[in-house]
PDB file of N, CA and C in Angstrom:
ATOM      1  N   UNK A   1     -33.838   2.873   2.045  1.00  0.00           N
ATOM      2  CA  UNK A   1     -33.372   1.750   2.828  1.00  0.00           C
ATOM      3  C   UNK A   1     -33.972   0.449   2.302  1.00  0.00           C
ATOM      4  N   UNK A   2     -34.976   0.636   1.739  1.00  0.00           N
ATOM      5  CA  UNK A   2     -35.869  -0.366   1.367  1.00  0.00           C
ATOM      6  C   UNK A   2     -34.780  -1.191   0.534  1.00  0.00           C
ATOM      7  N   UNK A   3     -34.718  -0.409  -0.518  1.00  0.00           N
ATOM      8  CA  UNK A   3     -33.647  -0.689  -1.966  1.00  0.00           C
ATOM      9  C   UNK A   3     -32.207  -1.353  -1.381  1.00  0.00           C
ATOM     10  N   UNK A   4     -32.042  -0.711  -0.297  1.00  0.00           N
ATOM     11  CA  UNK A   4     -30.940  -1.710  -0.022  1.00  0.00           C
ATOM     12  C   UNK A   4     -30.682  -3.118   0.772  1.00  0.00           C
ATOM     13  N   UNK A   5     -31.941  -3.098   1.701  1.00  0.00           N
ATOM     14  CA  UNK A   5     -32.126  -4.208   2.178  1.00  0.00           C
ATOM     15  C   UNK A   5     -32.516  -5.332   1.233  1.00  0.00           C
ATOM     16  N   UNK A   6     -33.390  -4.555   0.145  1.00  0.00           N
ATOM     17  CA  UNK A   6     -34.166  -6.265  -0.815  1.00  0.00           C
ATOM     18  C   UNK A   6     -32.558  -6.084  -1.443  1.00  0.00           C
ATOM     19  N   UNK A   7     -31.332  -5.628  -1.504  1.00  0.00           N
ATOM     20  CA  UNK A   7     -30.383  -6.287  -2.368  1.00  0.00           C
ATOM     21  C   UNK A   7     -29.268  -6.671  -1.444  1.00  0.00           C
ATOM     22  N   UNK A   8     -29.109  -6.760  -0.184  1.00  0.00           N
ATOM     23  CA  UNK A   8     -28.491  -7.659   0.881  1.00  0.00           C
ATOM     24  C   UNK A   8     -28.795  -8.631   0.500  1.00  0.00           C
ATOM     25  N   UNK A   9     -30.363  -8.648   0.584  1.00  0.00           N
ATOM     26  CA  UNK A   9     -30.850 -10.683   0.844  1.00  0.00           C
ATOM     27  C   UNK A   9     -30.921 -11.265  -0.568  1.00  0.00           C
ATOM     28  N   UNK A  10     -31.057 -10.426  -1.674  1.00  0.00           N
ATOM     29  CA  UNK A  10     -30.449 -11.053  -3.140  1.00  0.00           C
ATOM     30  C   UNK A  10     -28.882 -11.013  -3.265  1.00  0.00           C
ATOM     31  N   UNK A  11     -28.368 -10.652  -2.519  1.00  0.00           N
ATOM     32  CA  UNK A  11     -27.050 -10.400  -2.831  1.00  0.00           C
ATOM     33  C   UNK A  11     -26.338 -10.308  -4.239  1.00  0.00           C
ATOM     34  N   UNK A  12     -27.386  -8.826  -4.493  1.00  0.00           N
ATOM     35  CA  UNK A  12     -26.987  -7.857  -5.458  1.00  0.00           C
ATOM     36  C   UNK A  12     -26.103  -7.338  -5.328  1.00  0.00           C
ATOM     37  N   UNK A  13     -25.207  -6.829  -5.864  1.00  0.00           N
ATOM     38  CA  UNK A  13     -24.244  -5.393  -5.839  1.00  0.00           C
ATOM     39  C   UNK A  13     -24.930  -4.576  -6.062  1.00  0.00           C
ATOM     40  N   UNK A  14     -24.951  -3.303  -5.154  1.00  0.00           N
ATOM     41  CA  UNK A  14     -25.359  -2.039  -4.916  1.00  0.00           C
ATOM     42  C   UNK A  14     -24.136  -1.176  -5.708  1.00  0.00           C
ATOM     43  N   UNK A  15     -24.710   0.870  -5.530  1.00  0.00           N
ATOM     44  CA  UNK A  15     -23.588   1.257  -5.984  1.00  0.00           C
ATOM     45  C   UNK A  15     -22.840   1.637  -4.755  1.00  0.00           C
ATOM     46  N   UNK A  16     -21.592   1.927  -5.036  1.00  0.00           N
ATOM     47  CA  UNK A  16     -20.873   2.498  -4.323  1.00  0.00           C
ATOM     48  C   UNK A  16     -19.213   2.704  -4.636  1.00  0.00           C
ATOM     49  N   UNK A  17     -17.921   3.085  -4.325  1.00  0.00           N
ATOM     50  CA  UNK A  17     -17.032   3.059  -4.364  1.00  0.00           C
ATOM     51  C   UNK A  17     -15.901   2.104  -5.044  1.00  0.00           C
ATOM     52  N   UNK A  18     -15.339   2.810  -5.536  1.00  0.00           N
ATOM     53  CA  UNK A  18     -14.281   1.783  -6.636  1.00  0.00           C
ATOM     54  C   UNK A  18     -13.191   2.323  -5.882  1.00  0.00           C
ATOM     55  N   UNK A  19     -12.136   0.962  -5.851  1.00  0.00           N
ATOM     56  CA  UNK A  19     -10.759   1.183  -4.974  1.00  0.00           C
ATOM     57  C   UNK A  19     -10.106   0.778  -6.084  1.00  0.00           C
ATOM     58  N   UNK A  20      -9.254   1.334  -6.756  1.00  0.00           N
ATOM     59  CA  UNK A  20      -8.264   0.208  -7.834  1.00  0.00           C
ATOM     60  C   UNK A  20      -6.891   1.082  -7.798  1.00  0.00           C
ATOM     61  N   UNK A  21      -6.391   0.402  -7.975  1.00  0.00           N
ATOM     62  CA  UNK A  21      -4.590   1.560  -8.042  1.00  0.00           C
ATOM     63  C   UNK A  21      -4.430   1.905  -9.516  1.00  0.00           C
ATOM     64  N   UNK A  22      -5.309   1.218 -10.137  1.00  0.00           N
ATOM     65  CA  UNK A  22      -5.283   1.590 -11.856  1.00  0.00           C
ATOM     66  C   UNK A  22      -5.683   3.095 -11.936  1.00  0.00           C
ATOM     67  N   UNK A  23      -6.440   3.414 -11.200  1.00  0.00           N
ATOM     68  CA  UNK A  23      -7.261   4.701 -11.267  1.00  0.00           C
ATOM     69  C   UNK A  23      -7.845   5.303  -9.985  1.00  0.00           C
ATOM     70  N   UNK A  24      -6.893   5.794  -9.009  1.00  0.00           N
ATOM     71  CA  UNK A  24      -6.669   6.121  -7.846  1.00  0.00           C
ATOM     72  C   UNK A  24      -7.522   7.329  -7.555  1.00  0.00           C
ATOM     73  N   UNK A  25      -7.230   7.838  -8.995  1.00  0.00           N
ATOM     74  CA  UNK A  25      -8.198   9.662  -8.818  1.00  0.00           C
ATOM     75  C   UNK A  25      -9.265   9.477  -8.971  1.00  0.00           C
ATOM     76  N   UNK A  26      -9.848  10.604  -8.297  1.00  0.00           N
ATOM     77  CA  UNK A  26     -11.723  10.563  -8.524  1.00  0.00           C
ATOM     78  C   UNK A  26     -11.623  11.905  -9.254  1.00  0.00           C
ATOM     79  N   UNK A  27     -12.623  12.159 -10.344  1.00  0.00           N
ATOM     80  CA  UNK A  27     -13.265  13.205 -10.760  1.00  0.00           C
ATOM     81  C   UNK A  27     -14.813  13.421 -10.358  1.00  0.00           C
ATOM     82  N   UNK A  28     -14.785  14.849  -9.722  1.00  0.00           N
ATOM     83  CA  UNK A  28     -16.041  14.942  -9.470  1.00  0.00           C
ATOM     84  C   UNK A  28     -16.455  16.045  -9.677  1.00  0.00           C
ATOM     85  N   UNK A  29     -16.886  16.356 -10.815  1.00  0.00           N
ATOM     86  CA  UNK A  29     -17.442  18.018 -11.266  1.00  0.00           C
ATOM     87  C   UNK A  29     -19.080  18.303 -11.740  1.00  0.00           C
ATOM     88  N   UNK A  30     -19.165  19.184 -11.399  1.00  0.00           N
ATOM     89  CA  UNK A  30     -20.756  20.071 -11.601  1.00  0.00           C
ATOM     90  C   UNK A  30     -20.453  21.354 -11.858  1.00  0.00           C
ATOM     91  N   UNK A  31     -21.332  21.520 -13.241  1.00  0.00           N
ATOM     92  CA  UNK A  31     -20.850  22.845 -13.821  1.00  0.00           C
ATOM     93  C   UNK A  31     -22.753  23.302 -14.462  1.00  0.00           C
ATOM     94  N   UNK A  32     -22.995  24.191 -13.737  1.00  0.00           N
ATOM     95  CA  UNK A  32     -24.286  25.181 -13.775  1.00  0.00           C
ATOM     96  C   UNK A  32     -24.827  25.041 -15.014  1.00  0.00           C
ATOM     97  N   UNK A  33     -26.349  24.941 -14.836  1.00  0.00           N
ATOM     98  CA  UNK A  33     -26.934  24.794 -16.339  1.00  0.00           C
ATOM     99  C   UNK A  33     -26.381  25.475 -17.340  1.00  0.00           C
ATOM    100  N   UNK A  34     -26.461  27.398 -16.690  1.00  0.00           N
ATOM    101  CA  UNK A  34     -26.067  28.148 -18.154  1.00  0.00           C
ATOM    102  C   UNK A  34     -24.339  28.088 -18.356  1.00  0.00           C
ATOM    103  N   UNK A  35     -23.631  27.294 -17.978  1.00  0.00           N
ATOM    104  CA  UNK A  35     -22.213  27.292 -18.550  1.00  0.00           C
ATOM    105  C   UNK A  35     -21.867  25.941 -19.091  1.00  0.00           C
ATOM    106  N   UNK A  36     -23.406  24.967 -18.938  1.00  0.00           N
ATOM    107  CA  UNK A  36     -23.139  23.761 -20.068  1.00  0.00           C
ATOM    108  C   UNK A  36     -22.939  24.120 -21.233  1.00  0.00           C
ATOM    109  N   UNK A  37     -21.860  23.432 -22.306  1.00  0.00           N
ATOM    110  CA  UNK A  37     -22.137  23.681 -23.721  1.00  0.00           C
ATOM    111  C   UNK A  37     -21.025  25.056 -24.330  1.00  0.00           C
ATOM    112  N   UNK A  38     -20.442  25.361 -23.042  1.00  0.00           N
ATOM    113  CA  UNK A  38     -19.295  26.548 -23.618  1.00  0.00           C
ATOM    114  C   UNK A  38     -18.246  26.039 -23.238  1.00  0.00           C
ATOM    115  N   UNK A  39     -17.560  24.954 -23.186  1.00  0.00           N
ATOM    116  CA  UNK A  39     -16.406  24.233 -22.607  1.00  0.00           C
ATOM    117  C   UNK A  39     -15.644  24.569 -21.469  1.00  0.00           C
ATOM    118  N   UNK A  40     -16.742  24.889 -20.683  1.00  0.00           N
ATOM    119  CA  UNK A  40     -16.267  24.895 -19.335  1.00  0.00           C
ATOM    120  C   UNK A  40     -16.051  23.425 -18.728  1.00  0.00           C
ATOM    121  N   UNK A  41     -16.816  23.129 -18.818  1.00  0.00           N
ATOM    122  CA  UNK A  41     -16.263  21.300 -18.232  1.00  0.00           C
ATOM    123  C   UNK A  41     -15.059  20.874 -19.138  1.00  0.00           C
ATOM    124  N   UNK A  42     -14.834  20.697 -20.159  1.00  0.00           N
ATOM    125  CA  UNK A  42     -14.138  20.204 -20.718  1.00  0.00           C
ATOM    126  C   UNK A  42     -12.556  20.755 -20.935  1.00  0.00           C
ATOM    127  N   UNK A  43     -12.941  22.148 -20.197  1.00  0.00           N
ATOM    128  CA  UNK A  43     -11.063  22.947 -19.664  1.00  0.00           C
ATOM    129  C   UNK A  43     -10.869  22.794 -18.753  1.00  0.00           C
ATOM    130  N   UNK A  44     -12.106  21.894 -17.439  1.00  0.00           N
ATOM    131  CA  UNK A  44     -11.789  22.002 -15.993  1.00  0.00           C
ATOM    132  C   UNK A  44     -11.140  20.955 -16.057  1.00  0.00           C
ATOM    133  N   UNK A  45     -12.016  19.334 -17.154  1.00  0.00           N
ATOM    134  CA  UNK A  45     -11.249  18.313 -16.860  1.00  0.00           C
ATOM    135  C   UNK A  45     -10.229  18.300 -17.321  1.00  0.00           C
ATOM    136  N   UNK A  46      -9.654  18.601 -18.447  1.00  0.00           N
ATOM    137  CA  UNK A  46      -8.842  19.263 -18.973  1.00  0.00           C
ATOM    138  C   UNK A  46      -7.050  19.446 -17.985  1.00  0.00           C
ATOM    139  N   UNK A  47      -7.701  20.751 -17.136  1.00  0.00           N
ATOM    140  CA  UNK A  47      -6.218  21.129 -16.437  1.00  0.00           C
ATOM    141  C   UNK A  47      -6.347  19.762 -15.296  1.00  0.00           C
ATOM    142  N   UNK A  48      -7.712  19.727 -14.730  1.00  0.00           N
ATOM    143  CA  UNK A  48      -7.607  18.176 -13.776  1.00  0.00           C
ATOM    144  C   UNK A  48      -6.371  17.128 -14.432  1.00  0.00           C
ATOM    145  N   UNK A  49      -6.699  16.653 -15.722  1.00  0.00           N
ATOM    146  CA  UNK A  49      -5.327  15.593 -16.359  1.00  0.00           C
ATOM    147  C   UNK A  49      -4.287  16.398 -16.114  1.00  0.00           C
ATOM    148  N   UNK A  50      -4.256  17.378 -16.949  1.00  0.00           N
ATOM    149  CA  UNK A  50      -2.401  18.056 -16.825  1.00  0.00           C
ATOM    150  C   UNK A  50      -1.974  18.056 -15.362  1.00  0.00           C
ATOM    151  N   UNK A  51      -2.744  18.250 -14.290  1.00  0.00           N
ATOM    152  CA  UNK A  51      -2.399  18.754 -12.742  1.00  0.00           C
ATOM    153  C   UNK A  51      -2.500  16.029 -12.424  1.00  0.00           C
ATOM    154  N   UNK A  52      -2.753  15.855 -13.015  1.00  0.00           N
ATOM    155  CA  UNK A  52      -2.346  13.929 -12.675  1.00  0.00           C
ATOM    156  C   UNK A  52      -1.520  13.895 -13.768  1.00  0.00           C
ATOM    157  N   UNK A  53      -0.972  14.160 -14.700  1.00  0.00           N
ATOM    158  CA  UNK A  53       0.166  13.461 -15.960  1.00  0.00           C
ATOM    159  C   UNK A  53       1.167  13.973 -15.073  1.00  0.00           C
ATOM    160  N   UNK A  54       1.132  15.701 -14.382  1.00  0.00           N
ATOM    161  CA  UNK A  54       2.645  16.111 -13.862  1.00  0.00           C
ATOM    162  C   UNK A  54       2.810  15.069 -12.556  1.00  0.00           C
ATOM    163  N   UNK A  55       1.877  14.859 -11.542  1.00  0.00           N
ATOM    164  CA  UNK A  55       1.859  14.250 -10.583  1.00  0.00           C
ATOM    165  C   UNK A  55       2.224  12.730 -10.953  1.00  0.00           C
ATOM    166  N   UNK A  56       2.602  12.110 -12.198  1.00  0.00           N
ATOM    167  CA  UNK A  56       2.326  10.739 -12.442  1.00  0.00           C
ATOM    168  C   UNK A  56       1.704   9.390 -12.169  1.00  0.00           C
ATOM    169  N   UNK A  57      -0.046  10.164 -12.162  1.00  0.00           N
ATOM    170  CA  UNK A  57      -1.169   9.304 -11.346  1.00  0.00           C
ATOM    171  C   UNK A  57      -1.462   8.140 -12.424  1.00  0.00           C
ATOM    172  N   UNK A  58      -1.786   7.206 -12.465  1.00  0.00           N
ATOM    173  CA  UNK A  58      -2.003   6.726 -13.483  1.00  0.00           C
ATOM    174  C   UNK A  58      -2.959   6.370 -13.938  1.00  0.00           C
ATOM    175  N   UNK A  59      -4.195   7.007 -13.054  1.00  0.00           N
ATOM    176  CA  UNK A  59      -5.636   6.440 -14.066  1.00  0.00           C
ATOM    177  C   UNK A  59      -6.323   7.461 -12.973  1.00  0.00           C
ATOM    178  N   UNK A  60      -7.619   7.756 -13.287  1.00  0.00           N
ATOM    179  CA  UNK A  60      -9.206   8.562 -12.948  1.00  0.00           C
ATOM    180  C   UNK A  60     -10.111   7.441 -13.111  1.00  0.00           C
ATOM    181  N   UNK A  61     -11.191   7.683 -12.202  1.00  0.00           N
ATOM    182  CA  UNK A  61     -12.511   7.345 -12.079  1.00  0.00           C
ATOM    183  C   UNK A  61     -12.946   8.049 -11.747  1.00  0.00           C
ATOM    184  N   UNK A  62     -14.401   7.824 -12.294  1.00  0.00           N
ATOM    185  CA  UNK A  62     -15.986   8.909 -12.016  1.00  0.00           C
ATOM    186  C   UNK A  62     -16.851   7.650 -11.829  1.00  0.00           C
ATOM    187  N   UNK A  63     -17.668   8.164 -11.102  1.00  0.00           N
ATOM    188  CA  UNK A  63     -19.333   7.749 -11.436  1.00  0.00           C
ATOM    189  C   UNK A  63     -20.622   9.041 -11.751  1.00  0.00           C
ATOM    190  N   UNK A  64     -21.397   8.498 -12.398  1.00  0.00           N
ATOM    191  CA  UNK A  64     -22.167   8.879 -12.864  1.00  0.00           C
ATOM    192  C   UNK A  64     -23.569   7.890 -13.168  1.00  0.00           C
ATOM    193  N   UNK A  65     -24.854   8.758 -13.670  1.00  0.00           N
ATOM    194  CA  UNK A  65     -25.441   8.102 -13.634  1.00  0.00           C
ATOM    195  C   UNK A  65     -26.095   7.258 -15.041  1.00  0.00           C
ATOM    196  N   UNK A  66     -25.836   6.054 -15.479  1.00  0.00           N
ATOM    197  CA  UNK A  66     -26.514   5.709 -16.540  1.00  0.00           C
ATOM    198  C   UNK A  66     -27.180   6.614 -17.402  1.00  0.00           C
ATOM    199  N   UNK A  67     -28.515   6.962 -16.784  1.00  0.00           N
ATOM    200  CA  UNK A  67     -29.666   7.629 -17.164  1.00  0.00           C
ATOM    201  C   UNK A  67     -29.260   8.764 -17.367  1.00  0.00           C
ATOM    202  N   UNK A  68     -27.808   9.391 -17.223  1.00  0.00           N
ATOM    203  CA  UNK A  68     -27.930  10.937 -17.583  1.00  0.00           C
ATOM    204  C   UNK A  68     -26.845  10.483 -18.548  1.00  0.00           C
ATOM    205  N   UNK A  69     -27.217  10.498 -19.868  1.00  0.00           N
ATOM    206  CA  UNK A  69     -27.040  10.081 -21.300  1.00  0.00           C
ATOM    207  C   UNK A  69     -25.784  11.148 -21.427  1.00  0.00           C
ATOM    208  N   UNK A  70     -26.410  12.574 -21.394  1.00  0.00           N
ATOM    209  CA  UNK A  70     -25.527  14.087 -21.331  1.00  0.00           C
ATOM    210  C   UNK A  70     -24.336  13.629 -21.066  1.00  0.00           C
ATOM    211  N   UNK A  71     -24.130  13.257 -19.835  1.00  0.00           N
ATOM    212  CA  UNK A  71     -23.007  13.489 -18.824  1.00  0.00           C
ATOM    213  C   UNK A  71     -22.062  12.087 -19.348  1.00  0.00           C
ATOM    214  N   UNK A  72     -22.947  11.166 -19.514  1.00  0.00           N
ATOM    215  CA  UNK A  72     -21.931  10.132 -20.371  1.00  0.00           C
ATOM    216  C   UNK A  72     -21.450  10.341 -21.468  1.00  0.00           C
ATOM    217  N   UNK A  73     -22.294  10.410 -22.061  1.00  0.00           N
ATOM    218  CA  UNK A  73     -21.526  10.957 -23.473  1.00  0.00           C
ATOM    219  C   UNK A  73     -20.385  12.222 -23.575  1.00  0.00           C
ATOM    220  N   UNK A  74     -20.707  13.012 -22.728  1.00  0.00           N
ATOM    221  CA  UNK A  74     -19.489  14.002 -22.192  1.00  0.00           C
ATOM    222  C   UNK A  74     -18.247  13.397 -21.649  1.00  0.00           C
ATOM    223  N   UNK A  75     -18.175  12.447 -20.941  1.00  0.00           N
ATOM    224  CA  UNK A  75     -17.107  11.934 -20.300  1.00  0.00           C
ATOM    225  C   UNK A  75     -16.357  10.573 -21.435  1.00  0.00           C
ATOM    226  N   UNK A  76     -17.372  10.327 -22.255  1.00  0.00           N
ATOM    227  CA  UNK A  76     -16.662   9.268 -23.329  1.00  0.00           C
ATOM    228  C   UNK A  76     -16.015  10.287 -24.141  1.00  0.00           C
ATOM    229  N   UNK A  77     -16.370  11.406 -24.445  1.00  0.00           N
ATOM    230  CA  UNK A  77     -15.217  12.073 -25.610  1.00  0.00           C
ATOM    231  C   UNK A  77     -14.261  13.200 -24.752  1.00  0.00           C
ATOM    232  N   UNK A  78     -14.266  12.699 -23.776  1.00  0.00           N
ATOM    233  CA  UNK A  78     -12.699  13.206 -22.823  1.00  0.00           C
ATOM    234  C   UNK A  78     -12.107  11.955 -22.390  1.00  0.00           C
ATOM    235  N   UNK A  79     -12.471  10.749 -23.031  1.00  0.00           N
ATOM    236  CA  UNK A  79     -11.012  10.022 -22.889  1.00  0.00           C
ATOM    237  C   UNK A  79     -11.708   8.510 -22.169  1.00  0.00           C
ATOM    238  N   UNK A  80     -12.589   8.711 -21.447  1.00  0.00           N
ATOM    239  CA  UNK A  80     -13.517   7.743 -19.968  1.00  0.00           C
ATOM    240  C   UNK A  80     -13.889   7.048 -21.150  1.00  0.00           C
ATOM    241  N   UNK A  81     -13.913   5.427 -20.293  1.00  0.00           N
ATOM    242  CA  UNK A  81     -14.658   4.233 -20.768  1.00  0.00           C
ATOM    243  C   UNK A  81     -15.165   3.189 -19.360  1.00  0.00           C
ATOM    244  N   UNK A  82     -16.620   3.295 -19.819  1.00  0.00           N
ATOM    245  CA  UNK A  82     -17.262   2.166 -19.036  1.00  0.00           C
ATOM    246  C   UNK A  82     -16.398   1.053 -17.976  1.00  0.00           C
ATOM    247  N   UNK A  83     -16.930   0.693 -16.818  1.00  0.00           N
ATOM    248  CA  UNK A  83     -15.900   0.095 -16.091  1.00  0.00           C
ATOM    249  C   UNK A  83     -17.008  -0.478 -15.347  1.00  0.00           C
ATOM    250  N   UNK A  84     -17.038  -2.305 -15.219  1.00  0.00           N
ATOM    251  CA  UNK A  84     -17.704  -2.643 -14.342  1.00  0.00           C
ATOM    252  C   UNK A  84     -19.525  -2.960 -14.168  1.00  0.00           C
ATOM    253  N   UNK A  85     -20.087  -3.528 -13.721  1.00  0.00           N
ATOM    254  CA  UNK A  85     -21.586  -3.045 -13.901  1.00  0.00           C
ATOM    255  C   UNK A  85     -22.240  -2.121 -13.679  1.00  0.00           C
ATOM    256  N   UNK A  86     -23.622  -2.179 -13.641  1.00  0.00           N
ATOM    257  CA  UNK A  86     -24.065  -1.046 -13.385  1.00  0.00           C
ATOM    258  C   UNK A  86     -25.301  -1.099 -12.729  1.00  0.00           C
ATOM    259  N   UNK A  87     -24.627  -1.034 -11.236  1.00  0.00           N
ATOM    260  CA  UNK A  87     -26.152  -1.432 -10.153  1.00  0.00           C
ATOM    261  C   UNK A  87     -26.519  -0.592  -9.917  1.00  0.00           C
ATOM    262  N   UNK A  88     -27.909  -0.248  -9.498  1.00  0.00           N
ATOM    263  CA  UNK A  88     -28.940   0.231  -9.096  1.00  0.00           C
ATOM    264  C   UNK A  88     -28.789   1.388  -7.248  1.00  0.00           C
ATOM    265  N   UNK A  89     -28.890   2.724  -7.831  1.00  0.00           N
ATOM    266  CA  UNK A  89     -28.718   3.191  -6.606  1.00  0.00           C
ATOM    267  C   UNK A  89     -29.844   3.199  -5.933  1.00  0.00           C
ATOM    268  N   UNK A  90     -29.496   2.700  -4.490  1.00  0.00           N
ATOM    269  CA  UNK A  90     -30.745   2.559  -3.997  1.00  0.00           C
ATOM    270  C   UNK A  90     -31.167   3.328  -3.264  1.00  0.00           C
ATOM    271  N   UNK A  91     -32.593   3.994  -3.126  1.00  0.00           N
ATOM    272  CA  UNK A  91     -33.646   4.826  -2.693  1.00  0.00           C
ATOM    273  C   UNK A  91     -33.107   5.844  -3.925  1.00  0.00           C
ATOM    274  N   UNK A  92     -32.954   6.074  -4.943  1.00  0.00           N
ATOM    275  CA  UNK A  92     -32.503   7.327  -5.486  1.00  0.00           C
ATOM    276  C   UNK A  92     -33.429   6.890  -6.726  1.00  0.00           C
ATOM    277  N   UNK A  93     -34.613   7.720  -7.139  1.00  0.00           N
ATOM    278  CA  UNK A  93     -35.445   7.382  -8.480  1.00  0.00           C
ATOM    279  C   UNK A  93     -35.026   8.888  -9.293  1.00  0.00           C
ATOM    280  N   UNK A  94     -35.545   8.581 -10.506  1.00  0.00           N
ATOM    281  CA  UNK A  94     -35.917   9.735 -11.401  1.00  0.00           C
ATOM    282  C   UNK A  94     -37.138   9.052 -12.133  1.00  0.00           C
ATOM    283  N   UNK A  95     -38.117  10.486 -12.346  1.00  0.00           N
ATOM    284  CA  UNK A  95     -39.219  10.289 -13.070  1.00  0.00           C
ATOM    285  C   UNK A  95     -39.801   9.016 -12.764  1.00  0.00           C
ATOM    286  N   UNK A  96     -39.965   8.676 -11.289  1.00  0.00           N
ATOM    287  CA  UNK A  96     -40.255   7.350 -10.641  1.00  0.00           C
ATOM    288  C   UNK A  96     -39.885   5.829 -11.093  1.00  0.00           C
ATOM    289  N   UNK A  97     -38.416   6.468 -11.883  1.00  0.00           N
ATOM    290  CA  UNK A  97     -37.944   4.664 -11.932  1.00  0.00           C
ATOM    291  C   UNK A  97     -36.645   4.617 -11.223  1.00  0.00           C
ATOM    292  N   UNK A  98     -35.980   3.620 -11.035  1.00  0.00           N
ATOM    293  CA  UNK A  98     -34.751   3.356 -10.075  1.00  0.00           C
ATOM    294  C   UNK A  98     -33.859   4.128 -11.339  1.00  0.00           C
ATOM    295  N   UNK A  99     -32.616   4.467 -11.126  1.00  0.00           N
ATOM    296  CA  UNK A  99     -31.221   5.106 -11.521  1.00  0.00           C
ATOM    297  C   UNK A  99     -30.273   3.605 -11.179  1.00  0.00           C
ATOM    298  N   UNK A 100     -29.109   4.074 -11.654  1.00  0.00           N
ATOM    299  CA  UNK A 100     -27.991   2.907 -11.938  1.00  0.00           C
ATOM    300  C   UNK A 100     -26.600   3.596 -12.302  1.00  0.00           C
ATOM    301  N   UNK A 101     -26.151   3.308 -11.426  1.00  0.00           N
ATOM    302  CA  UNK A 101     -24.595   3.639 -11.463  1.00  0.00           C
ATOM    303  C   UNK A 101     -23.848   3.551 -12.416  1.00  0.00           C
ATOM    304  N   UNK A 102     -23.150   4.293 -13.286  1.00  0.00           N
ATOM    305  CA  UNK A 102     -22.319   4.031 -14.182  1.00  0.00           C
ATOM    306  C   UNK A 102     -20.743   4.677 -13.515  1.00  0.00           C
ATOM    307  N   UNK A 103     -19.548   3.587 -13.816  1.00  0.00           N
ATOM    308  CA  UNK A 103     -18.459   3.700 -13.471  1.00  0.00           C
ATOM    309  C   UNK A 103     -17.923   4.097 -14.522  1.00  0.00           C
ATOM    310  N   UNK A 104     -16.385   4.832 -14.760  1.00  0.00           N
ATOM    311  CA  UNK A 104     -15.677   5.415 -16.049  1.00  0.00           C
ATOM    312  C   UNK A 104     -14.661   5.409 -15.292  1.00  0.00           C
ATOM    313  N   UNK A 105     -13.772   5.044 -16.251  1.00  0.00           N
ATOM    314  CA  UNK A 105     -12.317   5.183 -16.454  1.00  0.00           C
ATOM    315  C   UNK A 105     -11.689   5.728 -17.127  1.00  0.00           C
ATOM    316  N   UNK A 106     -10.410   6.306 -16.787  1.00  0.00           N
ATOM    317  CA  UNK A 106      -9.843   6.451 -17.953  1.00  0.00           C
ATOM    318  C   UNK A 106      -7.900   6.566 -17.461  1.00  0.00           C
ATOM    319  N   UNK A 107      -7.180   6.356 -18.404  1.00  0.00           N
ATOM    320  CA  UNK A 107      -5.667   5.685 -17.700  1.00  0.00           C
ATOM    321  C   UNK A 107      -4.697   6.708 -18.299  1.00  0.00           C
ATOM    322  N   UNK A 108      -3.901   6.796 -17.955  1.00  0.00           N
ATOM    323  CA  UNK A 108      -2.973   7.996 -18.152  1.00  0.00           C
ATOM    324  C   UNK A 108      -1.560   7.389 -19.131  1.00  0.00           C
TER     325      UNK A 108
END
């Protein structure tokens, strides 16, 4: 709460929710340590597009977190590009420093 009150009265942008009609869908997947690295994520997101190209959605968003390098770099070579800044989630640390929202896109 702390984290979000000192960025009210700076009137920071916090993270939270993207509304755009560019990219209506959310992706939101977690796939178990031992099935990282055998393209299981990458057939889930995979049929996810084919199940929005038949539907004629026209764009996805994710968030994710900056700091997890992995998971970005995973989502840039399925198609996602950076969207937006990248504020600070608040009360949420790793290895006792603040985390930061990263937004992705990607358009159909």
């Amino acid at each position: 709460m702390f984290d979000a009150a000192v960025a009210a009265i700076r009137r920071a942008p916090t993270a939270g929710e993207i509304h755009d009609p560019r990219w209506p869908a959310h992706l939101h997947i977690n796939v178990a340590p031992e099935a990282r690295g055998t393209g299981a994520a990458a057939g889930l997101t995979n049929a996810w597009f084919e199940r929005l190209r038949a539907e004629q959605v026209p764009g996805c968003h994710l968030q994710t977190l900056i700091e997890n390098t992995r998971a970005a770099s995973f989502f840039e070579r399925m198609g996602f590009t950076p969207h937006g800044s990248t504020p600070p989630v608040p009360g949420l640390r790793y290895a006792g420093s603040r985390v930061h929202q990263l937004t992705m896109v990607r358009s159909f």
